[in-house]
PDB file of N, CA and C in Angstrom:
ATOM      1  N   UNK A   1     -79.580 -20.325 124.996  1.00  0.00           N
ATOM      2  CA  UNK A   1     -78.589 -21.211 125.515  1.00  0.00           C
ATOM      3  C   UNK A   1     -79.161 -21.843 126.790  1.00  0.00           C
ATOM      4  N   UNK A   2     -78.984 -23.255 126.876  1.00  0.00           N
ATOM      5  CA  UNK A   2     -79.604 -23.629 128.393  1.00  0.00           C
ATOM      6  C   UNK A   2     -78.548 -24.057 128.756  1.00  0.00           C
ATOM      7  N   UNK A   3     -78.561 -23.833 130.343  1.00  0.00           N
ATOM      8  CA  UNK A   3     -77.476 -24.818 131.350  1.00  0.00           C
ATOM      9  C   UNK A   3     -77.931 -25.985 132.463  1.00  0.00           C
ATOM     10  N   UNK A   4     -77.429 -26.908 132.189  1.00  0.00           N
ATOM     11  CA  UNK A   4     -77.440 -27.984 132.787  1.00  0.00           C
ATOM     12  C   UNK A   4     -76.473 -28.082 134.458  1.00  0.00           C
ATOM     13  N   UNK A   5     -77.222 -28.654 135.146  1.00  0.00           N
ATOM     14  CA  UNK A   5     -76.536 -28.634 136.163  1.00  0.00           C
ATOM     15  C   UNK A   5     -76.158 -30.303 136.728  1.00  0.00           C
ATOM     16  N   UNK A   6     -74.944 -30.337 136.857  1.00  0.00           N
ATOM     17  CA  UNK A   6     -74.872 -31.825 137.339  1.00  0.00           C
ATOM     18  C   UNK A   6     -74.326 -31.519 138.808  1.00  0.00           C
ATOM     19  N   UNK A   7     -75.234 -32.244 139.725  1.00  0.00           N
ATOM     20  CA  UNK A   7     -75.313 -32.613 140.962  1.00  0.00           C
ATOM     21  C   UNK A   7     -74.778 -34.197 141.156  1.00  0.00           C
ATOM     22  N   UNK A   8     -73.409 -34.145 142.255  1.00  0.00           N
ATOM     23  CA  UNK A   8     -72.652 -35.336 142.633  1.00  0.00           C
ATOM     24  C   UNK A   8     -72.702 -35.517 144.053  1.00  0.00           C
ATOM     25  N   UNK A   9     -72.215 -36.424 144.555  1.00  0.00           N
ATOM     26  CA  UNK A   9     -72.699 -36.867 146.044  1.00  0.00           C
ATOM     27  C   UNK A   9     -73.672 -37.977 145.355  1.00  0.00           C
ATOM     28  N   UNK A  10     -73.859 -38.466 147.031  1.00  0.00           N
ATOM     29  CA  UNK A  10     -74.845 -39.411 146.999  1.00  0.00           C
ATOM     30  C   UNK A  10     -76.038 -39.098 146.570  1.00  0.00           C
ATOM     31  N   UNK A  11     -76.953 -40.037 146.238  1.00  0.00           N
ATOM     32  CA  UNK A  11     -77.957 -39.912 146.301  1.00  0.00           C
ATOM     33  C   UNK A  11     -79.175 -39.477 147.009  1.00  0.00           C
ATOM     34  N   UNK A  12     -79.891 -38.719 146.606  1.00  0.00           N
ATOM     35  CA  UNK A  12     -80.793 -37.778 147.467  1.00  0.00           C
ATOM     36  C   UNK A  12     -82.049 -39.139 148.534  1.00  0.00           C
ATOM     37  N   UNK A  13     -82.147 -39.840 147.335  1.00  0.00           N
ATOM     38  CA  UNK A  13     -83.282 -41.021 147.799  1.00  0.00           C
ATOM     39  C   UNK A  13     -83.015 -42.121 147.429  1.00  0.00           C
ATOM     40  N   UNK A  14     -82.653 -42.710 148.674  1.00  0.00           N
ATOM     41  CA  UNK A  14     -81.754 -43.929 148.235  1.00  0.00           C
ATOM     42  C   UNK A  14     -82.788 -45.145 149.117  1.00  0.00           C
ATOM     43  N   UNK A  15     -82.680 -46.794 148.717  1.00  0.00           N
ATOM     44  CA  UNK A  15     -83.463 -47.322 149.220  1.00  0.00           C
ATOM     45  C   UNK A  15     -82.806 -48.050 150.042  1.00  0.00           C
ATOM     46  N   UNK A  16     -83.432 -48.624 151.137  1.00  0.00           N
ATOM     47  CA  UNK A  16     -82.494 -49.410 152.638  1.00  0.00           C
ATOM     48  C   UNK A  16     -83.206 -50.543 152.924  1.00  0.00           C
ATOM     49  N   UNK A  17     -82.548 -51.682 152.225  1.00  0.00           N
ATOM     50  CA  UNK A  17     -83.087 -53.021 152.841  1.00  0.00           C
ATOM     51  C   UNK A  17     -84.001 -52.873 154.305  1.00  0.00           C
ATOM     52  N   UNK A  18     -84.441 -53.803 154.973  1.00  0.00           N
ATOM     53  CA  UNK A  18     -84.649 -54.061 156.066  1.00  0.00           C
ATOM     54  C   UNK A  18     -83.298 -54.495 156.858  1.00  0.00           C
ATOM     55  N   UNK A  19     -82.668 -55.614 156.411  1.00  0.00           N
ATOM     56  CA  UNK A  19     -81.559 -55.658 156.766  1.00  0.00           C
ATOM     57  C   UNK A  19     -80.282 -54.461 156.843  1.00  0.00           C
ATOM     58  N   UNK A  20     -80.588 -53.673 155.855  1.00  0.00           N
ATOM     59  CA  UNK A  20     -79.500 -52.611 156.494  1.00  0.00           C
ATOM     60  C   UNK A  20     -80.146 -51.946 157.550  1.00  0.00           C
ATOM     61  N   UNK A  21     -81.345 -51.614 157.510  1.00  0.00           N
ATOM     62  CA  UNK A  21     -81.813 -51.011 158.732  1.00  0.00           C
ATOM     63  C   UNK A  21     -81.647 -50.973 159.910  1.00  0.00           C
ATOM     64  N   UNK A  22     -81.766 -52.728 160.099  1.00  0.00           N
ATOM     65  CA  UNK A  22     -81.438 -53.497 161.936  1.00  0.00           C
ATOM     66  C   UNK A  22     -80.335 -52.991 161.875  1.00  0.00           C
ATOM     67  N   UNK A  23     -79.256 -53.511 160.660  1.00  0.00           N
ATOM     68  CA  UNK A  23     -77.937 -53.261 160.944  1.00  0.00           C
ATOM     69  C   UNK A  23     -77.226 -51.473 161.662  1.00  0.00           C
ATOM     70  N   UNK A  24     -77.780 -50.829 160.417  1.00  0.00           N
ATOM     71  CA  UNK A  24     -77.500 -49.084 161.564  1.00  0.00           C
ATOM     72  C   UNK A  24     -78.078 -48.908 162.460  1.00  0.00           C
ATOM     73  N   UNK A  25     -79.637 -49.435 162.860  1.00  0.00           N
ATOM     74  CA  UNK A  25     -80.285 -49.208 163.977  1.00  0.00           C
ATOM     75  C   UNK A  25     -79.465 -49.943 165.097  1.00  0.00           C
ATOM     76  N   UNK A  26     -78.797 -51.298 164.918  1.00  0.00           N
ATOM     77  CA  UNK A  26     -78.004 -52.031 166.366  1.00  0.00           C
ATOM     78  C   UNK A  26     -76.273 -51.315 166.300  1.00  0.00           C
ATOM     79  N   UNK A  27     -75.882 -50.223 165.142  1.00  0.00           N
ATOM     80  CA  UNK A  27     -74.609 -49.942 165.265  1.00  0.00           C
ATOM     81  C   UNK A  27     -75.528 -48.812 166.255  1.00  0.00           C
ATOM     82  N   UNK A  28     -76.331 -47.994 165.981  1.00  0.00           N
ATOM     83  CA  UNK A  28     -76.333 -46.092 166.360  1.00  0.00           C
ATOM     84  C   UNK A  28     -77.007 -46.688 167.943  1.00  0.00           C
ATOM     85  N   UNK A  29     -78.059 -47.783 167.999  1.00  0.00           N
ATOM     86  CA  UNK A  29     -78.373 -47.481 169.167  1.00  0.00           C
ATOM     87  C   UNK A  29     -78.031 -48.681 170.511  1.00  0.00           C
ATOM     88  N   UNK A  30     -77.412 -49.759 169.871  1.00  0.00           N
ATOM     89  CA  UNK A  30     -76.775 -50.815 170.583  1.00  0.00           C
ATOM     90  C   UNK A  30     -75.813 -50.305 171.576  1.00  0.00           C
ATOM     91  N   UNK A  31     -75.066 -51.584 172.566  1.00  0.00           N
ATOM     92  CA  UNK A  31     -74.297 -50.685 173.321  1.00  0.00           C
ATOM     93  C   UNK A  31     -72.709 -50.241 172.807  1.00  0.00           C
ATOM     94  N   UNK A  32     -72.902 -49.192 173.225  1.00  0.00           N
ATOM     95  CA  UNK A  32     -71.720 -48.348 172.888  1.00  0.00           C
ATOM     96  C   UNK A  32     -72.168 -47.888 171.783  1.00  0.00           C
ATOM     97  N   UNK A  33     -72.843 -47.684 171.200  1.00  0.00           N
ATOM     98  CA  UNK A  33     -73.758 -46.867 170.025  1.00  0.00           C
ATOM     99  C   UNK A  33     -73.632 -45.219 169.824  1.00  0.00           C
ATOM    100  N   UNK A  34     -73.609 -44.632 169.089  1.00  0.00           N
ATOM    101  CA  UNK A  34     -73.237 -43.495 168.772  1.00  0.00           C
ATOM    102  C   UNK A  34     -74.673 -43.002 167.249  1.00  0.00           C
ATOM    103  N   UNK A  35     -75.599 -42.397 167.507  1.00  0.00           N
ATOM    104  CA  UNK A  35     -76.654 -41.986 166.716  1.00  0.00           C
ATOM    105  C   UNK A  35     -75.492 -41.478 165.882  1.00  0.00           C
ATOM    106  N   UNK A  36     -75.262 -39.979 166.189  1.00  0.00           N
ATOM    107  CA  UNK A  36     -74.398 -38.944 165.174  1.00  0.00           C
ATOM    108  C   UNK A  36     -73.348 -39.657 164.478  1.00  0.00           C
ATOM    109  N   UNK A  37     -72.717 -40.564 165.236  1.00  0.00           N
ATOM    110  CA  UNK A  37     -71.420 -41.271 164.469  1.00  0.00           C
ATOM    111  C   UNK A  37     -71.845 -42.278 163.259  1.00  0.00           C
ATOM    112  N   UNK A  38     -72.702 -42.846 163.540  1.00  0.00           N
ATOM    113  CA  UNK A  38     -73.344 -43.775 162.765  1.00  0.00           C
ATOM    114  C   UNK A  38     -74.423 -42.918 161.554  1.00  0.00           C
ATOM    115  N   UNK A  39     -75.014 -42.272 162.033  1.00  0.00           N
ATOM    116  CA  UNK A  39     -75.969 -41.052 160.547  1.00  0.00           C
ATOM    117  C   UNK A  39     -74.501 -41.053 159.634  1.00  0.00           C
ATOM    118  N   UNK A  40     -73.490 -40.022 160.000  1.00  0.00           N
ATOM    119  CA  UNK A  40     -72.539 -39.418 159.517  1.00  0.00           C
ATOM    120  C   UNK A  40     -71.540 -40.607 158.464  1.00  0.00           C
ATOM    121  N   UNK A  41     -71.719 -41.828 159.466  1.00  0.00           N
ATOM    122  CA  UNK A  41     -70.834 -42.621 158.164  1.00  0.00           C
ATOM    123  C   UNK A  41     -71.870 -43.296 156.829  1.00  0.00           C
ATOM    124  N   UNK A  42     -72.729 -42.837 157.528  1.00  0.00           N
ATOM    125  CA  UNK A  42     -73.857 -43.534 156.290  1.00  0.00           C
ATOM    126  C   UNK A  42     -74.450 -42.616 155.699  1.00  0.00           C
ATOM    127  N   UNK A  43     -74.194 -41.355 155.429  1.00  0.00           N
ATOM    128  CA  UNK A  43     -74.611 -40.450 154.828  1.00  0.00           C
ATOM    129  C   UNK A  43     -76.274 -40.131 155.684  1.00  0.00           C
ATOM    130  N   UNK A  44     -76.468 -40.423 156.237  1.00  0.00           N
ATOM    131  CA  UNK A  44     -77.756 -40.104 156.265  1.00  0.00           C
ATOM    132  C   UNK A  44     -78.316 -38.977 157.352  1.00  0.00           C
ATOM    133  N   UNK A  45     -79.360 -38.478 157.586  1.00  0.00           N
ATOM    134  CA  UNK A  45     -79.733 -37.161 158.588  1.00  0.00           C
ATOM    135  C   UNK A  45     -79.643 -38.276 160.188  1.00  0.00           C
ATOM    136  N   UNK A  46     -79.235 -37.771 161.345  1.00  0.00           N
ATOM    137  CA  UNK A  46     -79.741 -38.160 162.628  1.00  0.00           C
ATOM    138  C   UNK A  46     -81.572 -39.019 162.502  1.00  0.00           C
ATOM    139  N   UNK A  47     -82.082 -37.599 162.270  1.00  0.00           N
ATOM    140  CA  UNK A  47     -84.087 -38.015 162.180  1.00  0.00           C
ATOM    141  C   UNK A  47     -84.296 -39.318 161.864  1.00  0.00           C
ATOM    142  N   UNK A  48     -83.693 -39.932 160.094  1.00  0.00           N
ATOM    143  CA  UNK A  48     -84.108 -40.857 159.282  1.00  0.00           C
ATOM    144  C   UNK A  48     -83.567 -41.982 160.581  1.00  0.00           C
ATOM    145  N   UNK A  49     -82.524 -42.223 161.227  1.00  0.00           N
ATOM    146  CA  UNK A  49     -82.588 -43.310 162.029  1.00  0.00           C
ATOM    147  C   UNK A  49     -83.901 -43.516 163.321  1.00  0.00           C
ATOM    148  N   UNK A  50     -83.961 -42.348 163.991  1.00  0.00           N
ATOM    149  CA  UNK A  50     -85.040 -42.196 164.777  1.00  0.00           C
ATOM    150  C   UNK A  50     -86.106 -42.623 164.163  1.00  0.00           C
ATOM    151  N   UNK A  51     -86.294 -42.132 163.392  1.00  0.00           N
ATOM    152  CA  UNK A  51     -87.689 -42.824 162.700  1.00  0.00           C
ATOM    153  C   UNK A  51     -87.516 -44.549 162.785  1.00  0.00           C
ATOM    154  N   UNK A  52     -86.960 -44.482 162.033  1.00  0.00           N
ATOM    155  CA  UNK A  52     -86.994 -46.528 162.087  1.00  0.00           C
ATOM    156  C   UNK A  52     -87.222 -46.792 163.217  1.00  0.00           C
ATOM    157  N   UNK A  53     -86.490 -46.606 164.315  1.00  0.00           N
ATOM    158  CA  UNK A  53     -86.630 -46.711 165.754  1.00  0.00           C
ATOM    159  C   UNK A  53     -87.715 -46.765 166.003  1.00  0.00           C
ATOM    160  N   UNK A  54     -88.497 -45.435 165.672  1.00  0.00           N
ATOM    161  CA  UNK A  54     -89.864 -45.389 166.157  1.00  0.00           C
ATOM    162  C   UNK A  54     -90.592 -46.927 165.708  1.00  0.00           C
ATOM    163  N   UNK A  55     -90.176 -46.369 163.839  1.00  0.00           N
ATOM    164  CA  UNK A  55     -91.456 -47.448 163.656  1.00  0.00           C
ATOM    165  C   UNK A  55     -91.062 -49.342 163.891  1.00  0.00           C
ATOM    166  N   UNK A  56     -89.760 -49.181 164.190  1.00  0.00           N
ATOM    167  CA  UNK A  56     -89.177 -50.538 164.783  1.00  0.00           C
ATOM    168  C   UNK A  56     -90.074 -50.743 166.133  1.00  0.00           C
ATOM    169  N   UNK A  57     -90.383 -50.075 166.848  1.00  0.00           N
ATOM    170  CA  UNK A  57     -91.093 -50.171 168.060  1.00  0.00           C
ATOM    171  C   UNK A  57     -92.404 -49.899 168.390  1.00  0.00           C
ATOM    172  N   UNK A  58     -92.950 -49.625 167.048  1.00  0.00           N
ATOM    173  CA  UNK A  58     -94.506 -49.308 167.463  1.00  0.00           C
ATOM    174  C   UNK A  58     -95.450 -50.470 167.318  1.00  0.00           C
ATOM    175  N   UNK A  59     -96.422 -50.591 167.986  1.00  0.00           N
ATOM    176  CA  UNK A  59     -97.120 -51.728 168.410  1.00  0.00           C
ATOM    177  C   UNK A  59     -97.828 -51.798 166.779  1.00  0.00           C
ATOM    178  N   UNK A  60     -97.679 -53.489 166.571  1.00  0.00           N
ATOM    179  CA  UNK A  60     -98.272 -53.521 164.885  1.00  0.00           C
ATOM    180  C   UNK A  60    -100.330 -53.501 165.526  1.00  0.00           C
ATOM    181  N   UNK A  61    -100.502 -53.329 164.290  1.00  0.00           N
ATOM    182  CA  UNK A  61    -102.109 -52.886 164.433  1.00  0.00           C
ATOM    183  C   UNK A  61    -102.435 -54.213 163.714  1.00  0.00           C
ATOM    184  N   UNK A  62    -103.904 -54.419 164.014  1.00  0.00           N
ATOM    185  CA  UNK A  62    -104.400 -55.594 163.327  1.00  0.00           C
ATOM    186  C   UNK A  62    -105.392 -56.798 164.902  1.00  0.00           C
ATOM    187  N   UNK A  63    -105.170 -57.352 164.338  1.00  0.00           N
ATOM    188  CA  UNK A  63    -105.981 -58.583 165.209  1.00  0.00           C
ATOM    189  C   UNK A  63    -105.175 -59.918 165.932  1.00  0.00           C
ATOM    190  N   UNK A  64    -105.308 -60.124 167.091  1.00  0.00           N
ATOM    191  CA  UNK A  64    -104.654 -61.193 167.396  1.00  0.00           C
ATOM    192  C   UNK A  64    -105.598 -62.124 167.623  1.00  0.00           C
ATOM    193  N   UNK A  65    -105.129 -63.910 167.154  1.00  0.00           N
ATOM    194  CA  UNK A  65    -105.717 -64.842 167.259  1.00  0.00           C
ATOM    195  C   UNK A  65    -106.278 -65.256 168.858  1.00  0.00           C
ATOM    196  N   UNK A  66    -107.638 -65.309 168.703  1.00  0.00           N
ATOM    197  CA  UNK A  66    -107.738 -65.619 169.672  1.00  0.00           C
ATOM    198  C   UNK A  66    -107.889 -67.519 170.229  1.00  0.00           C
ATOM    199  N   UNK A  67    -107.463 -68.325 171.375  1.00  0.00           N
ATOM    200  CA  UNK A  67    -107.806 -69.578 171.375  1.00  0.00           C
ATOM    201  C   UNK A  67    -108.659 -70.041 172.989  1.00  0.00           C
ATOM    202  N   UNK A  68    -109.767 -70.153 172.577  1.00  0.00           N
ATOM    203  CA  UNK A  68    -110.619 -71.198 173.355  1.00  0.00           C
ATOM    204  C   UNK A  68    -110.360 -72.305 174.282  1.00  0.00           C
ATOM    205  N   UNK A  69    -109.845 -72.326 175.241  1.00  0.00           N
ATOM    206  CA  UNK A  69    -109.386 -73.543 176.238  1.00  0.00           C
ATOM    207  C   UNK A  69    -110.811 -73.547 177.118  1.00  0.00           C
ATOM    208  N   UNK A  70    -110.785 -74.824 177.001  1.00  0.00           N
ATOM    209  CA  UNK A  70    -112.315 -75.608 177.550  1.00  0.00           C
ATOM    210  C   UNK A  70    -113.295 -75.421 176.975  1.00  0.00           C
ATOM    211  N   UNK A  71    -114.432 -75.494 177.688  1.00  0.00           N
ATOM    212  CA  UNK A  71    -115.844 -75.295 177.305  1.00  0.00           C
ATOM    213  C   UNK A  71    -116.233 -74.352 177.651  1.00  0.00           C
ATOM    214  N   UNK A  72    -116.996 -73.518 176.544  1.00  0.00           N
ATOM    215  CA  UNK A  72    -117.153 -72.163 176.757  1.00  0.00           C
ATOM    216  C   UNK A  72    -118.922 -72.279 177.830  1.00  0.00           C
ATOM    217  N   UNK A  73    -119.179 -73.510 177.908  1.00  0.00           N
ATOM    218  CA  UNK A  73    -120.158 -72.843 178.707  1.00  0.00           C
ATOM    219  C   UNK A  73    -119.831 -73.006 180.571  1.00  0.00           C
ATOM    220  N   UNK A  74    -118.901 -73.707 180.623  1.00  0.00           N
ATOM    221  CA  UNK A  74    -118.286 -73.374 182.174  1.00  0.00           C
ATOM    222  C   UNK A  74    -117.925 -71.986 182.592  1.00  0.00           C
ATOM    223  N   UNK A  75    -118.129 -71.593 183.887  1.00  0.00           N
ATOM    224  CA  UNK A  75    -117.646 -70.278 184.217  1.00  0.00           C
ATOM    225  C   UNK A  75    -116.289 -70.411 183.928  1.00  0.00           C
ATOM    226  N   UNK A  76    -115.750 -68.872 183.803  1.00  0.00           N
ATOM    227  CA  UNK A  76    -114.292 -68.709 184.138  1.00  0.00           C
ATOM    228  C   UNK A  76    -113.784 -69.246 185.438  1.00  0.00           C
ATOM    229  N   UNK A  77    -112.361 -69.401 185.351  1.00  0.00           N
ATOM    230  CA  UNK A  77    -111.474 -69.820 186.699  1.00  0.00           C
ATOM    231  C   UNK A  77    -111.546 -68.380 187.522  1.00  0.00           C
ATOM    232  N   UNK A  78    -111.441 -69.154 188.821  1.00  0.00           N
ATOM    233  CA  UNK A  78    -111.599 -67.502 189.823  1.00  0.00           C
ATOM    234  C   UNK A  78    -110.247 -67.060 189.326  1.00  0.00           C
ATOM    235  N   UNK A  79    -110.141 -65.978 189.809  1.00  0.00           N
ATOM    236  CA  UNK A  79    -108.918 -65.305 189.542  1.00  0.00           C
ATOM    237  C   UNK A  79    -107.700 -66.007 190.917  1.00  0.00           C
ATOM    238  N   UNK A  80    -106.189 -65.372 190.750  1.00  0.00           N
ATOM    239  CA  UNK A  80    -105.815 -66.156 191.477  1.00  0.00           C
ATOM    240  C   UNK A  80    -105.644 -65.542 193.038  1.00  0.00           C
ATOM    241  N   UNK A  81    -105.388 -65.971 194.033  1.00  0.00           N
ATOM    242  CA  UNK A  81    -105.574 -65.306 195.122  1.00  0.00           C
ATOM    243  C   UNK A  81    -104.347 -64.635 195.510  1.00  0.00           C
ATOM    244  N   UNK A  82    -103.881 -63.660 196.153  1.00  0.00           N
ATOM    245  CA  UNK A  82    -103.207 -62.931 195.763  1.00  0.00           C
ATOM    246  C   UNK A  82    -102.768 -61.020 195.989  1.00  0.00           C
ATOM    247  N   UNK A  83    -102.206 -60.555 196.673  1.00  0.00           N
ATOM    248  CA  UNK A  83    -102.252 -59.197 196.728  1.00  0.00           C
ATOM    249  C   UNK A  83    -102.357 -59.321 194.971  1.00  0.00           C
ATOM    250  N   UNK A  84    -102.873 -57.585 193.980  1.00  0.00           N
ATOM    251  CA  UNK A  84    -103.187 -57.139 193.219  1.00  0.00           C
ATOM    252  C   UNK A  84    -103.294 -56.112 193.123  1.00  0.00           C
ATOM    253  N   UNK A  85    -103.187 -55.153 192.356  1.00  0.00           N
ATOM    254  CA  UNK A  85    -103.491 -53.598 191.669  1.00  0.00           C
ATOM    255  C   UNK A  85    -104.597 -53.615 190.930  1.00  0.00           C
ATOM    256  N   UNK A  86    -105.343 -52.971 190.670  1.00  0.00           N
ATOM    257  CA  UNK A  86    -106.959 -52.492 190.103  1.00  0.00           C
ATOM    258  C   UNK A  86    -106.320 -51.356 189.265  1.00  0.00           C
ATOM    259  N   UNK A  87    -106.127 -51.439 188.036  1.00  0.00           N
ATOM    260  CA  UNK A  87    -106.120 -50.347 187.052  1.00  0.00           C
ATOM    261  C   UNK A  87    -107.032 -49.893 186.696  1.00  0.00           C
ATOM    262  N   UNK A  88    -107.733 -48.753 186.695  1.00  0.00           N
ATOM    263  CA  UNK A  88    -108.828 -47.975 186.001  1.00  0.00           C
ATOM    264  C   UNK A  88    -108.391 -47.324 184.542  1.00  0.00           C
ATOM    265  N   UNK A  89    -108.375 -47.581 183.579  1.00  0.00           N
ATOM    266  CA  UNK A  89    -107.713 -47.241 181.952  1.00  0.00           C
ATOM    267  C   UNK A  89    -108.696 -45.974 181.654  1.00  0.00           C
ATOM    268  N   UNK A  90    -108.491 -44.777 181.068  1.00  0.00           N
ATOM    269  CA  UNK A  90    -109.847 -44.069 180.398  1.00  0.00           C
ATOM    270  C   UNK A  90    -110.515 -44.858 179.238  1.00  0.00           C
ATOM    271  N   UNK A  91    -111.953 -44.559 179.386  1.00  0.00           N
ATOM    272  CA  UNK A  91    -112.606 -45.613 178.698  1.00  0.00           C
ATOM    273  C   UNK A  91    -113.384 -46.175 179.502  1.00  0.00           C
ATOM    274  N   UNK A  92    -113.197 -46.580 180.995  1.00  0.00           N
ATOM    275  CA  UNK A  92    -113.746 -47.518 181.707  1.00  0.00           C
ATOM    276  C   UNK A  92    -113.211 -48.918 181.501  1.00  0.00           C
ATOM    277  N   UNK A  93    -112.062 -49.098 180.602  1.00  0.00           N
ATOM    278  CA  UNK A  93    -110.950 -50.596 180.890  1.00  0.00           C
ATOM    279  C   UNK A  93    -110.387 -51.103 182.405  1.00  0.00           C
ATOM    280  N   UNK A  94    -110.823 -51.738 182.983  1.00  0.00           N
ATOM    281  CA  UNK A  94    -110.077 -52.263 184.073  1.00  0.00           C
ATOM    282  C   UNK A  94    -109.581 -53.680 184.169  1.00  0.00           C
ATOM    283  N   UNK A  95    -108.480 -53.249 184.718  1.00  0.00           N
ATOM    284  CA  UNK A  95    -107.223 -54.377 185.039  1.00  0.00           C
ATOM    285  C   UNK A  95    -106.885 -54.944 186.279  1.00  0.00           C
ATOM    286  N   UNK A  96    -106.474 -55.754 186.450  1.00  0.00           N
ATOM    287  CA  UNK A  96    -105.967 -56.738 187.582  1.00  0.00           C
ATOM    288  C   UNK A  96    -104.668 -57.131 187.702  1.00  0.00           C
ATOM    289  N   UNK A  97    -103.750 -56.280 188.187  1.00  0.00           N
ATOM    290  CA  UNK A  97    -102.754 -56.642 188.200  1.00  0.00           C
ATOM    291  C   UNK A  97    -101.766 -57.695 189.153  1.00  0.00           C
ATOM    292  N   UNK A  98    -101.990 -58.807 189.073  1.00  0.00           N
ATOM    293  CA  UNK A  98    -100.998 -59.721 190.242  1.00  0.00           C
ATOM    294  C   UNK A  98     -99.725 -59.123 190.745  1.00  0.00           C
ATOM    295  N   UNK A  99     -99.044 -59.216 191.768  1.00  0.00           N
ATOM    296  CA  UNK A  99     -98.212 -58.837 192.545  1.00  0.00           C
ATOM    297  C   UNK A  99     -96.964 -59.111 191.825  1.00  0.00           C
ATOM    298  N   UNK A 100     -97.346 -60.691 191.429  1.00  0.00           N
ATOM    299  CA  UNK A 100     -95.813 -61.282 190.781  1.00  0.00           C
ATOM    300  C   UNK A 100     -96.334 -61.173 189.668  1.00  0.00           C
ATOM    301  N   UNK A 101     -96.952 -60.331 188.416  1.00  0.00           N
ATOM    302  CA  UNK A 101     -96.351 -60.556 187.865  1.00  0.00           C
ATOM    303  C   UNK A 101     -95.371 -59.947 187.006  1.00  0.00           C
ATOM    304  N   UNK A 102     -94.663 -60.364 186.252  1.00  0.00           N
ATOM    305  CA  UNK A 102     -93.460 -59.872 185.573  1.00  0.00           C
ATOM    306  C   UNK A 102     -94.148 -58.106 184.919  1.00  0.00           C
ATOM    307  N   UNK A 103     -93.011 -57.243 185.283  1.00  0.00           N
ATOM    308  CA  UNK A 103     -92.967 -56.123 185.559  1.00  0.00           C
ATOM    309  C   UNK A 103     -92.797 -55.385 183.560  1.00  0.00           C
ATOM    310  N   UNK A 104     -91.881 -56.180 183.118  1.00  0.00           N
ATOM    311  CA  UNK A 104     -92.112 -56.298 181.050  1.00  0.00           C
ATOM    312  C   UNK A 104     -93.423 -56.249 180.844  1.00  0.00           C
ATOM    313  N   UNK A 105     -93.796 -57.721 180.955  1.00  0.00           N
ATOM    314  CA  UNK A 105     -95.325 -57.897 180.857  1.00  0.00           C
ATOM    315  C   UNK A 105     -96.645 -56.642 181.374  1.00  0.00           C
ATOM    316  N   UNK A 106     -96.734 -56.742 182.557  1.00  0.00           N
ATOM    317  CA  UNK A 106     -97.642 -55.229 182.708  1.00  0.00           C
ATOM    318  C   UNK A 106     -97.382 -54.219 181.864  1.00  0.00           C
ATOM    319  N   UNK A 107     -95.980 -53.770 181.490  1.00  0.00           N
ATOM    320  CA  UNK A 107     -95.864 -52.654 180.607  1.00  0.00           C
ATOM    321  C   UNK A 107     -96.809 -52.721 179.554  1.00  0.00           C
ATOM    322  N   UNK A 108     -95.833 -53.682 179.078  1.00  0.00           N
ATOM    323  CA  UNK A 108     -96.488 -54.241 177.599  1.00  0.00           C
ATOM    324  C   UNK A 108     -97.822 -54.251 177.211  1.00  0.00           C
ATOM    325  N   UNK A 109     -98.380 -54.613 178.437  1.00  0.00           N
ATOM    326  CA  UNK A 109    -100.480 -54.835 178.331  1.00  0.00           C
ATOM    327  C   UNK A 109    -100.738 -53.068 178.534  1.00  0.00           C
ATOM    328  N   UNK A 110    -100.277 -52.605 179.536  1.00  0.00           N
ATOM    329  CA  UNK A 110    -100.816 -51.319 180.040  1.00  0.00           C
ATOM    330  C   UNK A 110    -101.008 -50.183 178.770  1.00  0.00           C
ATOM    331  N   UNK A 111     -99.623 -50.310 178.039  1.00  0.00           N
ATOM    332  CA  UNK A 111     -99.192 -49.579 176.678  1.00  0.00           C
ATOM    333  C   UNK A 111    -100.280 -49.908 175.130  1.00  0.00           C
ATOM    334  N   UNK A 112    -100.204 -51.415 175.574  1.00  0.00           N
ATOM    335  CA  UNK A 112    -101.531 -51.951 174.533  1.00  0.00           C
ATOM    336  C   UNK A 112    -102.751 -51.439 174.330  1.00  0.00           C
ATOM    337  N   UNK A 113    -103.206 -51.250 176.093  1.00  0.00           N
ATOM    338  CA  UNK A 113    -104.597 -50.567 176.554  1.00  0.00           C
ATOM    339  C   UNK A 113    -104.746 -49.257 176.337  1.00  0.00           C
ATOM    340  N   UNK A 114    -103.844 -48.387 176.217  1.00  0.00           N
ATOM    341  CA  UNK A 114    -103.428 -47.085 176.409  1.00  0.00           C
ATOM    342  C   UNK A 114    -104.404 -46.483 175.111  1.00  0.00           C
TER     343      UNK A 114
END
């Protein structure tokens, strides 16, 4: 004699647009956002949103275009004059950081270099 078992509920592996994704990722972590409240109405674990998160935010890999302004056989422009920060990166990467500039931006490069 064999027995069969039928299992109800949702689905164990279910697939999630991109668009539903943004969508629970801007309900759980937007403002006034609730992670647990938002997993729980969507059936899903806390983790599986974190994850997207993550990979919503991780720097894409690959190559950026690079573009040529002027003639490459002129020197570079001096740099600009200016208090500055000297970053030393491991590796031996060093940076120049201007005083003004935008405080996003440095992140953004520093995290790149990292």
């Amino acid at each position: 004699m064999s027995y069969s078992t039928l299992i109800t509920g949702p689905e164990r592996r279910r697939r999630w647009s991109e668009d539903q994704k943004e969508a629970l990722l801007a309900q759980a972590f937007g403002p006034g956002g609730n992670v647990t409240e938002t997993a729980r109405l969507a059936e899903v674990h806390t983790s599986l949103l974190y994850r997207w998160r993550r990979a919503t935010l991780a720097p894409v890999q690959g190559f950026a275009p690079a573009v040529l302004i002027g003639e490459a056989d002129q020197p570079p422009p001096p740099p600009p004059a200016g208090p500055a920060i000297f970053v030393e990166l491991p590796g031996g990467v060093q940076v120049q950081v201007m005083a003004d500039a935008p405080a996003d931006l440095v992140t953004a490069m520093l995290r790149a270099l990292r």
